[in-house]
Protein backbone atom coordinates (compact mmCIF):
# COMPACT_ATOMS: atom_id res chain seq x y z
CA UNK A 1 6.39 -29.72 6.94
CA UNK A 2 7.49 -31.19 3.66
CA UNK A 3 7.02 -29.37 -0.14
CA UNK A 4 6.95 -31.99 -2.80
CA UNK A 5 7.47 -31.11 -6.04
CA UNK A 6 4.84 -33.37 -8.18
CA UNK A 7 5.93 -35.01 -11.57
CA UNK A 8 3.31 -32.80 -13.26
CA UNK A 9 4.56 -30.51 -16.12
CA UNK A 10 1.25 -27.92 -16.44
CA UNK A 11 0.06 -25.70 -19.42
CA UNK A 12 -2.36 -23.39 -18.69
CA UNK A 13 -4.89 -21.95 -21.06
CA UNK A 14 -8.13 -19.99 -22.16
CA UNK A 15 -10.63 -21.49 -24.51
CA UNK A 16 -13.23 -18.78 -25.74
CA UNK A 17 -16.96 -19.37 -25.31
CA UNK A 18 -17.64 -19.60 -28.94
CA UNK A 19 -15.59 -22.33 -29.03
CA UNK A 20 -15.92 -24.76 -27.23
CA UNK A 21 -17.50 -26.84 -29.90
CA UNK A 22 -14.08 -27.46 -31.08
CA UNK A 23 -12.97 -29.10 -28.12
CA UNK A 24 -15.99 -31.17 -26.76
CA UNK A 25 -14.38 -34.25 -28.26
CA UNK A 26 -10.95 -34.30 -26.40
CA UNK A 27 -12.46 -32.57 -23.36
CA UNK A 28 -15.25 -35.76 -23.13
CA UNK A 29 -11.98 -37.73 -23.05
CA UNK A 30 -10.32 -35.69 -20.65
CA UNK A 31 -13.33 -36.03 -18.14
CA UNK A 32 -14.54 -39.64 -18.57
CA UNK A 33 -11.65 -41.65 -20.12
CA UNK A 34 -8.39 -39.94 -18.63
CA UNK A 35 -6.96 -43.44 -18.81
CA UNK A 36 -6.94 -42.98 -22.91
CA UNK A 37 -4.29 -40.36 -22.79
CA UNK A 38 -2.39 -41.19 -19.48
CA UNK A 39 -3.44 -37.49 -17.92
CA UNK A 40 -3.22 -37.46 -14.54
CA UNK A 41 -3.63 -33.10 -14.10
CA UNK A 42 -6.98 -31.95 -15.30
CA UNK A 43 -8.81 -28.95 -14.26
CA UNK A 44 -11.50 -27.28 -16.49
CA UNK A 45 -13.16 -23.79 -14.66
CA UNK A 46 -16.21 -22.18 -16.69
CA UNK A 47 -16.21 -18.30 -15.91
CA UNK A 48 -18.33 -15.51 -17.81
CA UNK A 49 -15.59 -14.65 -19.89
CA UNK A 50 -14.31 -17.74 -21.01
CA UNK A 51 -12.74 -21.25 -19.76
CA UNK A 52 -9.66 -21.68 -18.15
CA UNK A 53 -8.25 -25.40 -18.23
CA UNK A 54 -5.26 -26.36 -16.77
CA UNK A 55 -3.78 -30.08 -17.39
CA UNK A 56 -0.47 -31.97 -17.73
CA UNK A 57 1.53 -32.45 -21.16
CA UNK A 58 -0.31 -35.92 -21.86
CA UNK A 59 -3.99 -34.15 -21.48
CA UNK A 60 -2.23 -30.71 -23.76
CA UNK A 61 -1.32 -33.51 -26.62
CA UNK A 62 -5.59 -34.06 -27.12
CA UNK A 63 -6.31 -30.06 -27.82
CA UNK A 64 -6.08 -28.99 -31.19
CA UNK A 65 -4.37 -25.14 -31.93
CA UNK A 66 -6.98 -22.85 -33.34
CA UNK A 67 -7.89 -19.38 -32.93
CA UNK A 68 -10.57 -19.84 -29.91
CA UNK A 69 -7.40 -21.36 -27.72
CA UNK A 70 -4.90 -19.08 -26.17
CA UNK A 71 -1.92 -20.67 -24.50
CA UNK A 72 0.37 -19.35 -21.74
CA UNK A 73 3.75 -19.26 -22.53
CA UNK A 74 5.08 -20.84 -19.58
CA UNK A 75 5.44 -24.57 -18.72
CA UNK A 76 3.81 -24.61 -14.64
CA UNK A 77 5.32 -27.02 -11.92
CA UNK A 78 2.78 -28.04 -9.20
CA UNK A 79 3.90 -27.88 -5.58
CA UNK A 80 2.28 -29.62 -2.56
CA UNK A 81 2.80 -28.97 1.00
CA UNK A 82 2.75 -32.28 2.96
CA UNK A 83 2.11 -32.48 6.92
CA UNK A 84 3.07 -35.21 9.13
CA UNK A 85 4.50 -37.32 5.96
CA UNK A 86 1.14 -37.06 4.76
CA UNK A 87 -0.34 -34.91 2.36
CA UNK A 88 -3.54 -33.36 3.27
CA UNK A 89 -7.11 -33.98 2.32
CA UNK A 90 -10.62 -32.87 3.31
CA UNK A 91 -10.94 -30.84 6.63
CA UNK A 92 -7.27 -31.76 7.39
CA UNK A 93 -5.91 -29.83 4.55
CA UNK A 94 -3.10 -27.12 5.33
CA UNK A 95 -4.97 -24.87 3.29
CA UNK A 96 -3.74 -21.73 1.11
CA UNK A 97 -4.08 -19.15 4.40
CA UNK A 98 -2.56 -21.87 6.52
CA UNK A 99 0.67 -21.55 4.02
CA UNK A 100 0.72 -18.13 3.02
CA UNK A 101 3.25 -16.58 5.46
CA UNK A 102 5.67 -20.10 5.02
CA UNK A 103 4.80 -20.06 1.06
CA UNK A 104 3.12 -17.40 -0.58
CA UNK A 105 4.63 -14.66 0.76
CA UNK A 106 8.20 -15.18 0.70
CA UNK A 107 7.59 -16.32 -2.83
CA UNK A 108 5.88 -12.99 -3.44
CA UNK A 109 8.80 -11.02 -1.97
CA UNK A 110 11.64 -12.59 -4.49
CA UNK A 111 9.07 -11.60 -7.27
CA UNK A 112 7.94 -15.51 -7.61
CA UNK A 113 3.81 -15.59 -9.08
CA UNK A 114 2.40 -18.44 -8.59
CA UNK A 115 -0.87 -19.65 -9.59
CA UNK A 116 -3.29 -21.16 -6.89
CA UNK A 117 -6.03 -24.24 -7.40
CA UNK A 118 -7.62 -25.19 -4.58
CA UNK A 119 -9.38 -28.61 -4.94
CA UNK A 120 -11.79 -30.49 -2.09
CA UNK A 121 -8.64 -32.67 -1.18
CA UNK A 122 -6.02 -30.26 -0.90
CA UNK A 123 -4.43 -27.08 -2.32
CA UNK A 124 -1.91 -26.68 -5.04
CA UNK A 125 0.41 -24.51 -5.79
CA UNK A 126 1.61 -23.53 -9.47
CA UNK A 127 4.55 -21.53 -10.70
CA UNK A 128 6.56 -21.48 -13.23
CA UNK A 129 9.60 -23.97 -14.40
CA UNK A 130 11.89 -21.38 -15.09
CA UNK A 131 11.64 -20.12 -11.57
CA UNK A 132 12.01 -23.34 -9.71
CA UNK A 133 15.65 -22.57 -8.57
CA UNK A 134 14.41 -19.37 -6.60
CA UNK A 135 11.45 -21.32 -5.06
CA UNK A 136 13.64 -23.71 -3.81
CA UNK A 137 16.26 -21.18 -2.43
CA UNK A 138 13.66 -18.65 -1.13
CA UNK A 139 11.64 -22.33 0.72
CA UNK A 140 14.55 -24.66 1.93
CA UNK A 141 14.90 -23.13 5.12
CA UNK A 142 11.05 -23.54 5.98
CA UNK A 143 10.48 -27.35 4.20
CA UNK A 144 12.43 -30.18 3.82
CA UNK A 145 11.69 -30.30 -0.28
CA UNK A 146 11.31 -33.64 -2.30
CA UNK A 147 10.87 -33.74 -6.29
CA UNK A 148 8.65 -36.54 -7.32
CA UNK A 149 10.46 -38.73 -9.82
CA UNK A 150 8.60 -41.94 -11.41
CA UNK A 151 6.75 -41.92 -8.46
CA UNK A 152 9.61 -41.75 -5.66
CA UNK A 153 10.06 -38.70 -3.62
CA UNK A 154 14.21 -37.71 -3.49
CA UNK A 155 15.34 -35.20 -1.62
CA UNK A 156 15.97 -31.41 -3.27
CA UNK A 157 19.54 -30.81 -2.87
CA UNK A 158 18.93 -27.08 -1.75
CA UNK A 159 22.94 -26.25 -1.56
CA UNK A 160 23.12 -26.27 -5.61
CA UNK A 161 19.82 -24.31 -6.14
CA UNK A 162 21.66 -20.73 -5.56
CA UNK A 163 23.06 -20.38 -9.19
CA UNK A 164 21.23 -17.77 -11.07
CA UNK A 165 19.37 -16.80 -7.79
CA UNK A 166 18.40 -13.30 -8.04
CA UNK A 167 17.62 -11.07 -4.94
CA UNK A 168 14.61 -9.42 -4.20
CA UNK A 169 14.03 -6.43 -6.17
CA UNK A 170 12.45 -2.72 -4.51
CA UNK A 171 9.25 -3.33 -3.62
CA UNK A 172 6.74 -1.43 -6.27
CA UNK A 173 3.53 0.14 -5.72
CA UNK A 174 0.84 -1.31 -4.77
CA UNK A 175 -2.01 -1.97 -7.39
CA UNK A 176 -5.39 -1.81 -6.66
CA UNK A 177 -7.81 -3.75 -8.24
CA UNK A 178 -12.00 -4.14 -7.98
CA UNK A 179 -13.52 -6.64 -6.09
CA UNK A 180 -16.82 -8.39 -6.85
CA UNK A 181 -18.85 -10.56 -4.87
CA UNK A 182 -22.16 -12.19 -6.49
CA UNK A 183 -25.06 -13.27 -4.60
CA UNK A 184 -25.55 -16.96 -5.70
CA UNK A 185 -23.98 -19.04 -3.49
CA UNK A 186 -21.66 -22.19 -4.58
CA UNK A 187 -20.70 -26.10 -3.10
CA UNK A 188 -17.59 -27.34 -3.02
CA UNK A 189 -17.98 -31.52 -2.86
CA UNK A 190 -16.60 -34.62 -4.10
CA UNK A 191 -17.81 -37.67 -5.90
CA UNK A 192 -16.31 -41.21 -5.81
CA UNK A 193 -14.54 -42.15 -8.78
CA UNK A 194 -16.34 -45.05 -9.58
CA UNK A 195 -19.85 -42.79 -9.64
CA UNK A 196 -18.69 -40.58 -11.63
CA UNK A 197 -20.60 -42.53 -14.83
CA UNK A 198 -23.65 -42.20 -12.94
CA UNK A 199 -23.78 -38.21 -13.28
CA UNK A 200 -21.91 -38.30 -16.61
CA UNK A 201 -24.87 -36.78 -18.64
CA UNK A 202 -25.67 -34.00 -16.12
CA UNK A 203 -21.99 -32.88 -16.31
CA UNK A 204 -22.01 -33.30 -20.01
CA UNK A 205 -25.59 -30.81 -19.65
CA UNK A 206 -24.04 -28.20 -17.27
CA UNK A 207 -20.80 -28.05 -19.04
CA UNK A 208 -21.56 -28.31 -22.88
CA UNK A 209 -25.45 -26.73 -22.90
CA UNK A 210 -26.59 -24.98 -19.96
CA UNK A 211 -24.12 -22.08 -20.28
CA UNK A 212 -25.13 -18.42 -20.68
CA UNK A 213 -24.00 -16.04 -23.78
CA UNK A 214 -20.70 -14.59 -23.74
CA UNK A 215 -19.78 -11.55 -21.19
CA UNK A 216 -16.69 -9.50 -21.83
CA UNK A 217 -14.38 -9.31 -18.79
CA UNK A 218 -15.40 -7.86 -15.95
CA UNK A 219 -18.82 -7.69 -17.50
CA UNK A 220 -20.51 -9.87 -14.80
CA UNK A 221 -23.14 -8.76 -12.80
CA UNK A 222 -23.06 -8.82 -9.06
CA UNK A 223 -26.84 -10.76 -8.26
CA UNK A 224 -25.34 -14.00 -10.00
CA UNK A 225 -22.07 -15.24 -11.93
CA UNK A 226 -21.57 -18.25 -14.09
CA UNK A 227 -19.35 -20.13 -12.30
CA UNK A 228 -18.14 -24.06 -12.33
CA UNK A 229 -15.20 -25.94 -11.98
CA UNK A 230 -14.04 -29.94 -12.11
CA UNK A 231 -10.70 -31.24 -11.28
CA UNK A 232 -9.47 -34.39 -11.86
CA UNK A 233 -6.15 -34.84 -10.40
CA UNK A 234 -4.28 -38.24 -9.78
CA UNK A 235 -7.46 -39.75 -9.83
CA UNK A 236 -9.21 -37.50 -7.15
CA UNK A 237 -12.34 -35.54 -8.34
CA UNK A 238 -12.89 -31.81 -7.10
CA UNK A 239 -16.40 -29.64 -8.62
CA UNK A 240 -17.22 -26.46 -7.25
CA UNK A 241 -20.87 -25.30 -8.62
CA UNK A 242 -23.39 -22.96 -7.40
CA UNK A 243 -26.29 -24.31 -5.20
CA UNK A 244 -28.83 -24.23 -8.42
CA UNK A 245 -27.04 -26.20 -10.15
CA UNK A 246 -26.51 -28.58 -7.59
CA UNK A 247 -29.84 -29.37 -7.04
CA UNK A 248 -29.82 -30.65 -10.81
CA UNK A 249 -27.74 -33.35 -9.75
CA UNK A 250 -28.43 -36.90 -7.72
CA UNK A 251 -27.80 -35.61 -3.76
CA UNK A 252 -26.95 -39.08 -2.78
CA UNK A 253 -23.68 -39.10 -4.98
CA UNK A 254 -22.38 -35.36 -4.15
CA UNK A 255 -20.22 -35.89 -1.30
CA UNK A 256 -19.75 -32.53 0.78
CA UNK A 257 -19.51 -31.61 4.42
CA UNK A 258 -22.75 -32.93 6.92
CA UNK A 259 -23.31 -29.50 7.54
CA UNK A 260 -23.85 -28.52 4.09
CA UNK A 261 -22.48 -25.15 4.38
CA UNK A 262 -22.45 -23.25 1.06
CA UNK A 263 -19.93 -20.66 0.14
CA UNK A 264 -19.62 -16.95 -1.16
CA UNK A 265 -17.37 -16.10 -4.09
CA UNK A 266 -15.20 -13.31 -4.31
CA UNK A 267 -13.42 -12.06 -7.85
CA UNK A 268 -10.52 -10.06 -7.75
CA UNK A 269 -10.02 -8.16 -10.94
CA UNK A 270 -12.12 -6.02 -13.21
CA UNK A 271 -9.47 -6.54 -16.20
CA UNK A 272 -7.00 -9.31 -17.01
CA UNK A 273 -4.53 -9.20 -14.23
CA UNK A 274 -1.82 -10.69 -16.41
CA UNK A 275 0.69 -13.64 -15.33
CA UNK A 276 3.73 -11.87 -14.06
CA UNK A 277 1.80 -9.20 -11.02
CA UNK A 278 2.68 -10.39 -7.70
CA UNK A 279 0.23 -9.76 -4.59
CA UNK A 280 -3.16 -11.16 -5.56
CA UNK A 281 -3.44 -13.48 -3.53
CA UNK A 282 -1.94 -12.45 -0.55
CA UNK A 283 -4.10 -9.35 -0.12
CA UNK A 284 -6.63 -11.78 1.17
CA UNK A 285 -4.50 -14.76 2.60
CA UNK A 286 -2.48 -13.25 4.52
CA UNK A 287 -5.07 -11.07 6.35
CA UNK A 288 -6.84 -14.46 7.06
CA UNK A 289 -3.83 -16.00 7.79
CA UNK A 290 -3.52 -13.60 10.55
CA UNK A 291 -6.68 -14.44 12.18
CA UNK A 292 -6.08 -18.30 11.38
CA UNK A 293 -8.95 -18.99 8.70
CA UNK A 294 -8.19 -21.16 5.95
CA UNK A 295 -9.20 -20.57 2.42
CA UNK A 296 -10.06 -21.83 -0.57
CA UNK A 297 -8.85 -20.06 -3.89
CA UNK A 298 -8.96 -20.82 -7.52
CA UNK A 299 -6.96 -18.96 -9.89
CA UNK A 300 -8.22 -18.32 -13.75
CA UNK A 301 -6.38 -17.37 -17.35
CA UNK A 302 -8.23 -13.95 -16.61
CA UNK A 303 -9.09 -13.26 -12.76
CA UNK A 304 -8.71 -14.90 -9.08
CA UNK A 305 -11.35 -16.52 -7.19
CA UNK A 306 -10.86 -17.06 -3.15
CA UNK A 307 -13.01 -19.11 0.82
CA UNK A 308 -12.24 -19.48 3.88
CA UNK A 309 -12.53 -22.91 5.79
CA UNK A 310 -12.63 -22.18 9.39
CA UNK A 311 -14.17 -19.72 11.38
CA UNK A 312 -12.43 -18.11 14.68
CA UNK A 313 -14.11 -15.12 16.96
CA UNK A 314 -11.07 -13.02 16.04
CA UNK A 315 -12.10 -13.04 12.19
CA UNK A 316 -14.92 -10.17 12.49
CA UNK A 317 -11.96 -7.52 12.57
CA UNK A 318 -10.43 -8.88 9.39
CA UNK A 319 -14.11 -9.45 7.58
CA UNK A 320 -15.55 -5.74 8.28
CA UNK A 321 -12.01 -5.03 6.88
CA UNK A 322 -12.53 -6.53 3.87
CA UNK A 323 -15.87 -5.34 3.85
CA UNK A 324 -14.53 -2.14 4.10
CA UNK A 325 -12.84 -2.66 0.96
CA UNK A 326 -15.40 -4.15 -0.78
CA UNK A 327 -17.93 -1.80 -0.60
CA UNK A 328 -14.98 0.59 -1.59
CA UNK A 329 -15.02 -1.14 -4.46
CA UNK A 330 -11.08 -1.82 -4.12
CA UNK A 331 -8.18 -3.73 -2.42
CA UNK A 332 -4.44 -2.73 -2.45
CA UNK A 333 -2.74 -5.98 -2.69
CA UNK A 334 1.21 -6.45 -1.83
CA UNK A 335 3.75 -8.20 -3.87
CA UNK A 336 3.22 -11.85 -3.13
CA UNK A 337 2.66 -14.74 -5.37
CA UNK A 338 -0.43 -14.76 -7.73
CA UNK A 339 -0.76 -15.93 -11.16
CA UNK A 340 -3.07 -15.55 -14.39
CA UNK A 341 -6.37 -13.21 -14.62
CA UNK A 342 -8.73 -13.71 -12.32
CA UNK A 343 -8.81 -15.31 -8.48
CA UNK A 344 -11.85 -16.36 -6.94
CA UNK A 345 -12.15 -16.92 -3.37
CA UNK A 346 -14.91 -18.75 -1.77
CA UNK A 347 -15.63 -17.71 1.53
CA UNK A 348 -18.16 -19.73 3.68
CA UNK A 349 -21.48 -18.02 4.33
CA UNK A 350 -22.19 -19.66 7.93
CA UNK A 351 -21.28 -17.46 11.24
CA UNK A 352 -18.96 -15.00 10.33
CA UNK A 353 -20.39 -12.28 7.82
CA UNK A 354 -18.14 -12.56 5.37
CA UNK A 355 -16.13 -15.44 6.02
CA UNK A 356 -16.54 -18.38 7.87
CA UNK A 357 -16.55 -22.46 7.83
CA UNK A 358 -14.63 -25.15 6.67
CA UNK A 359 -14.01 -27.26 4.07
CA UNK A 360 -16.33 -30.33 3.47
CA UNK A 361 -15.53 -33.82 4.32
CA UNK A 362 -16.88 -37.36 4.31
C-alpha cells in the first residue's frame, strides 16, 4: 500500500456555542461557495459542548479571531493510505481498524498523536507538521510514501527523514478514561455535489437553528446527544446525522448504503483529552482490528467519536469486551496515536451487539 501525503496544511479549532453568530457568514461560504476562497479541506462537527471545524489555510483566512474561537497551536498534515494505486472510497475503503496495526500503532509507539476523520469516502489521518520526519521514519518500511505537490505525487525520500528522529520513549501508564454511548442512532451518507443546493436551507436549519442550549463537557446525557458533522473535502461531501434528523431531509438525495443500516456512537472522554495523549484511538481499533472490523472514527477539539464497518462471527468476543468496559464505565487505552478532545466511534447497530456493518455505498 501507498501513504500520500496530501497538499493540505490543516488548523484545527473550537468555536463556542454562543458564538456561532459570529461566524455564520464565512461558514455559509465555506459550505456553499468553497470555490470563493479556493478551500479544498472543510469539516465542521456540532457536539454538545461546542464545534470543532477543521479546514485548510485558504478556508482559516475567512474566520475572524475573537474570544468564542480557540485555535490549536499546531499546523496538521493530512495523510491518506492508498490501495492498489487507488485511494479508497465507499465500502472499499481501508478503513481506520484496517490500518491501525500498519499506521496507528507504530505511530502511537514513537509518541506520534494523530487526529482521525473518517468521512463516507475514505479515512484520514491528521498529525502534526512538526512531526512529519518521525512519521515518515517510523512508516517507510510498511508504505511506499508520496507527498502531493501541485497536484503530482513524488516519491518521499525516506533515507534523509532520520535527522532529528527521536526513539521511542518508556511506555507510561495507561489512562483510563469514561465511555458513553447514547441511544439515538446516526447515518452516515453522501450527497452529489451538484444537489447539494437542493438541501441548502435544511442544512442552513439543522446547523444554524435547530441546536440545543449549551452543555458543559461531558455534560451529555446518555438517551440522546447532539451530534452532526459535514465534510467537504476536494470536492467530496461526507454528513453524519442522527436518524431524526434525517428524516427532515429529502430521502431521494441522501445517498447511503441499500441496506440502510444506522449506527451507534461511542464518546471516549468525560474531560478534554488534550492534543498530545497517545492511545485513544487504538484502545478500540486495534481490538477490532484483531477481529477484522473496520471502523469509522471522528476525532473533536474536546473528545473522540468511533464505528465499525464490517461484521465477522469472531467479533462477539471483542464486543462483550467492550461491553465489559462500558458498563464499567471505563477503558484503559495504550499509547497509540490520537489527537484533540473527544473521539466518537460509530459502530453499526445491525447483527453484532455492539458492533457490526459496513460502510454505505451507492
Amino acid at each position: 500500500m501507498d501513504l500520500h501525503i496530501l497538499e493540505h496544511r490543516v488548523r484545527v479549532l473550537s468555536l463556542a456555542r454562543r458564538g456561532l453568530w459570529l461566524y455564520t457568514h464565512p461558514l455559509l461560504k465555506l459550505l456553499f461557495l468553497p470555490q470563493r476562497c479556493r478551500c479544498k479541506f472543510f469539516s465542521l462537527t456540532e457536539t454538545p459542548e461546542d464545534y470543532t471545524i477543521m479546514l485548510d489555510e485558504e478556508g482559516f483566512k475567512e474566520l475572524p479571531p475573537s474570544e468564542f474561537m480557540q485555535v490549536a497551536d499546531s499546523t496538521w498534515l493530512v495523510l491518506s493510505v492508498v490501495s492498489n494505486g487507488r485511494a479508497p472510497s465507499g465500502c472499499q475503503a481501508t478503513g481506520v481498524t484496517k490500518i491501525a496495526r500498519s499506521v496507528i500503532a507504530p505511530l502511537a509507539e514513537h509518541h506520534v498523536s494523530v487526529l482521525m476523520l473518517s468521512t463516507y469516502q475514505t479515512d484520514f489521518i491528521l498529525v502534526r507538521e512538526r512531526d512529519l520526519p518521525v512519521v515518515i521514519h517510523t512508516l517507510a518500511g510498511e508504505f511506499d510514501i508520496y507527498k502531493e505537490e501541485n497536484g503530482e505525487s513524488i516519491p518521499v525520500p525516506c533515507d534523509d527523514t532520520t535527522n532529528g528522529f527521536l526513539k521511542p520513549k518508556s511506555a507510561s501508564s495507561p489512562t483510563l478514561h469514561p465511555v458513553q454511548s447514547p441511544q439515538n442512532r446516526f447515518c452516515i451518507l453522501t450527497v452529489a455535489p451538484d444537489t447539494l443546493p437542493a438541501i441548502a436551507t435544511m442544512l442552513i436549519d439543522v446547523l444554524f437553528y435547530s441546536h440545543s442550549p449549551p452543555k458543559e463537557p461531558g455534560a451529555a446525557e446518555l438517551d440522546s446527544i447532539t451530534f452532526f458533522s459535514f465534510s467537504l473535502i476536494e470536492g467530496y461531501i461526507s454528513i453524519v446525522m442522527d436518524a431524526e434528523t434525517q428524516k427532515r431531509f429529502p430521502s431521494d438525495l441522501l445517498l447511503t448504503s441499500s441496506s440502510g443500516e444506522l449506527w451507534r456512537m461511542v464518546r471516549i472522554g468525560g474531560q478534554p483529552l488534550g492534543f498530545d495523549e497517545c492511545g485513544i484511538v487504538a484502545q478500540i481499533a486495534e481490538p477490532l482490528a484483531a477481529v477484522d472490523i473496520s471502523a469509522y472514527y471522528i476525532s473533536t477539539f474536546n473528545f473522540d467519536h468511533a464505528s465499525p464497518r464490517r461484521a465477522s462471527p469472531r467479533s462477539s468476543s471483542c464486543c462483550r469486551s467492550a461491553r465489559r468496559a462500558a458498563d464499567s464505565g471505563q477503558l484503559s487505552p495504550r499509547r497509540v496515536a490520537a489527537p484533540g478532545t473527544l473521539l466518537v466511534a460509530f459502530l453499526c447497530s445491525g447483527s453484532c451487539p455492539v458492533f457490526s456493518g459496513c460502510r454505505g455505498s451507492h
